[in-house]
Protein backbone atom coordinates (compact mmCIF):
# COMPACT_ATOMS: atom_id res chain seq x y z
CA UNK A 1 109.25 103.34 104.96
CA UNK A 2 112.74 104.34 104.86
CA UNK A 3 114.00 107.76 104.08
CA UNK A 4 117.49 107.98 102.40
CA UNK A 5 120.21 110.89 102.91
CA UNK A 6 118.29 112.20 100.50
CA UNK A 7 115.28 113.04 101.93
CA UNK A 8 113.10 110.44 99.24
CA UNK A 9 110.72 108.03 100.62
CA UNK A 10 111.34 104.62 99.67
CA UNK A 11 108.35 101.72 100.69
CA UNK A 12 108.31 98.51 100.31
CA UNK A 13 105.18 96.34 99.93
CA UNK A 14 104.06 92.80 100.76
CA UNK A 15 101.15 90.80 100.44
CA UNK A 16 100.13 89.95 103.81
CA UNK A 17 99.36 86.44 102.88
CA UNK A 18 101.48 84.10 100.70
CA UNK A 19 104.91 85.96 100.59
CA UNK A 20 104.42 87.28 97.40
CA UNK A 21 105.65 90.65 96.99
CA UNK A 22 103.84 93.50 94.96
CA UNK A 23 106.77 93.82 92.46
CA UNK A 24 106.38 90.04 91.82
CA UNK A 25 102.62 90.48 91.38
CA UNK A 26 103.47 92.71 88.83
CA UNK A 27 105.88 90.67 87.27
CA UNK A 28 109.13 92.10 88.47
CA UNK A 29 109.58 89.52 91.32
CA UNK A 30 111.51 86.47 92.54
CA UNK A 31 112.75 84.25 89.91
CA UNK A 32 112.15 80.46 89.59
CA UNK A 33 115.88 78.22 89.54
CA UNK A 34 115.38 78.57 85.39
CA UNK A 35 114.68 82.47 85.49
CA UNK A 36 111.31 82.75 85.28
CA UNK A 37 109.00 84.86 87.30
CA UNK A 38 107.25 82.62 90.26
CA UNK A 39 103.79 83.24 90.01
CA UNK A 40 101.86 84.75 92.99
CA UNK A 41 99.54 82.86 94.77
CA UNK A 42 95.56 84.16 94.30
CA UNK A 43 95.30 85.15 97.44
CA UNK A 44 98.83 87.19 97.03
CA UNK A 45 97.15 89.02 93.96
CA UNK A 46 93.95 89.72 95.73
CA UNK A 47 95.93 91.24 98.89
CA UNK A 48 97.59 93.55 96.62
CA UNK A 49 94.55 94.45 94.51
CA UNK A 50 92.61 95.02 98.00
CA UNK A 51 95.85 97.27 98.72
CA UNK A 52 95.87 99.40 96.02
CA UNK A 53 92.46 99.97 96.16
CA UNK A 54 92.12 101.13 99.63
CA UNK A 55 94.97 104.21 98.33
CA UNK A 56 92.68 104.56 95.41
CA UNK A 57 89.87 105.49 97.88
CA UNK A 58 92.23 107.88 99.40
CA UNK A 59 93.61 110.02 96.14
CA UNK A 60 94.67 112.80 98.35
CA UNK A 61 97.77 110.47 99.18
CA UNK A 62 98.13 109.52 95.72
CA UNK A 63 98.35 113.22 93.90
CA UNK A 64 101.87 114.12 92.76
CA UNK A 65 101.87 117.46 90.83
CA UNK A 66 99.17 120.21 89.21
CA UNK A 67 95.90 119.68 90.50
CA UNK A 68 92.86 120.96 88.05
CA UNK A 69 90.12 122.26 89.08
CA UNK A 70 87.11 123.43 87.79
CA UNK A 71 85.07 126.81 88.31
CA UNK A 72 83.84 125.59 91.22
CA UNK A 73 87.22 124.49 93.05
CA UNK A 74 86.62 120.80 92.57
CA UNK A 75 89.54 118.47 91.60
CA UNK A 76 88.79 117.38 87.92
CA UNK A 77 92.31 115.76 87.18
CA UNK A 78 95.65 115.20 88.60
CA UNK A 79 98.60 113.00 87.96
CA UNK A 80 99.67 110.49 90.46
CA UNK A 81 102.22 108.19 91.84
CA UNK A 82 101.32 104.86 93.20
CA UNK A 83 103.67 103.65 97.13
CA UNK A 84 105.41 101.60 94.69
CA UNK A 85 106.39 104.66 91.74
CA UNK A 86 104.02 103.27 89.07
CA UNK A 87 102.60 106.40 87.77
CA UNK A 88 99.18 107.16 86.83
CA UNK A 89 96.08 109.65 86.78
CA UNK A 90 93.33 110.80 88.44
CA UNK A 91 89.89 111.47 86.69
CA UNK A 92 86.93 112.95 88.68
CA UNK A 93 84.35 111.36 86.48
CA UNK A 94 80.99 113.27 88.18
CA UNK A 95 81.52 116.26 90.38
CA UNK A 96 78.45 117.40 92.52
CA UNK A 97 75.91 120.05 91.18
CA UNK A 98 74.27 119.94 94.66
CA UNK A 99 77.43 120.40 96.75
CA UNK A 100 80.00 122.98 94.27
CA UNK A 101 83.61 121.65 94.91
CA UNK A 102 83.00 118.23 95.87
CA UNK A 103 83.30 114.86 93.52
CA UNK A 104 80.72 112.44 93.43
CA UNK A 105 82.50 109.65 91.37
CA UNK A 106 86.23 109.31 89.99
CA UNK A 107 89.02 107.17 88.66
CA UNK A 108 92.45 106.74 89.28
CA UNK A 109 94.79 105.01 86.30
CA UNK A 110 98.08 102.57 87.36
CA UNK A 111 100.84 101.97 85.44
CA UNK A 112 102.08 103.59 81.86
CA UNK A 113 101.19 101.68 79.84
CA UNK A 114 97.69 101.41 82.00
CA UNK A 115 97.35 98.28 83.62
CA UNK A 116 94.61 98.51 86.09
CA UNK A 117 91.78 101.29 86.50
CA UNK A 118 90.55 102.15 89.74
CA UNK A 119 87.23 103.28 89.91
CA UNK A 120 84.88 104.91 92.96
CA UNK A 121 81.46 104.59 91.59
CA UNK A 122 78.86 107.49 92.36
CA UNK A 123 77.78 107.97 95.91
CA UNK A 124 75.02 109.23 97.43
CA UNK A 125 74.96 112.44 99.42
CA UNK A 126 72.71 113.71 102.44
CA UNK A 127 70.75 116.75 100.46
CA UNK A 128 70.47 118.92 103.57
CA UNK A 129 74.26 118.72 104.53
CA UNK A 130 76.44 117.28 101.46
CA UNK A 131 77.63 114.45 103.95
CA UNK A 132 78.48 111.20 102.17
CA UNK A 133 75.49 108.31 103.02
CA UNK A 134 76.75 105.21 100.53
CA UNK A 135 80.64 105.12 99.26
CA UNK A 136 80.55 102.07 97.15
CA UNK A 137 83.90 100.13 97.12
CA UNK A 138 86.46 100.91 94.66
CA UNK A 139 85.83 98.70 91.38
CA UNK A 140 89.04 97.35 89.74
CA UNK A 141 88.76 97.29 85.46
């Protein structure tokens, strides 16, 4: 992370396997000697994928602007902003009856136009305390 005179926040990303960078997995990356974008390797892709998932299960880090909330206090939708400055939303898709304020199950958009959708399926909650038991991983659409 570097922070300019500023004051911004500028990070750079790369795969930790193959050399392929995130902007290239997205196809703003290296160019080939006739101009074309070098493909990442799978395991490049994958890396980066695995990446951006791990910040989806972590929207907190993610939320850039007006939070909504419903009557109950619990996040319903946000916009975002991916490490990287692709934009994007989140979504809680199920919030808990059981426990008021928490989300059982959400979504988090990349990209505008939408490119990926990041997706933490329902989990399961102790009933006595609200405490999270099963967190699926993060689904990738």
């Amino acid at each position: 992370m570097d922070l300019t005179a500023k004051g911004t926040r500028k990070l750079e990303l790369t795969a930790n396997r193959g050399g392929a960078s995130l902007a290239g997995i997205l196809g703003r990356g290296p160019k080939g000697e006739d101009g074309t974008n070098v493909l990442p390797t799978d395991t490049a892709v994958a890396n980066a994928i695995a990446q951006l998932s791990t910040w989806a299960r972590n929207p907190d880090l993610l939320i850039a602007g007006t939070v909504t909330r419903d009557a109950n206090g619990a996040a319903t939708s946000a916009p975002v902003v991916w490490p990287n400055g692709q934009p994007g939303t989140y979504t809680a898709d199920t919030v808990s009856t059981a426990f008021p304020g928490a989300v059982d199950a959400y979504h988090i958009t990349y990209g505008s136009p939408v490119t990926k959708t990041y997706t933490q399926p329902l989990i399961t909650r102790d009933a006595s305390t609200g405490a999270a038991t099963n967190v699926p991983a993060i689904t990738v659409a």
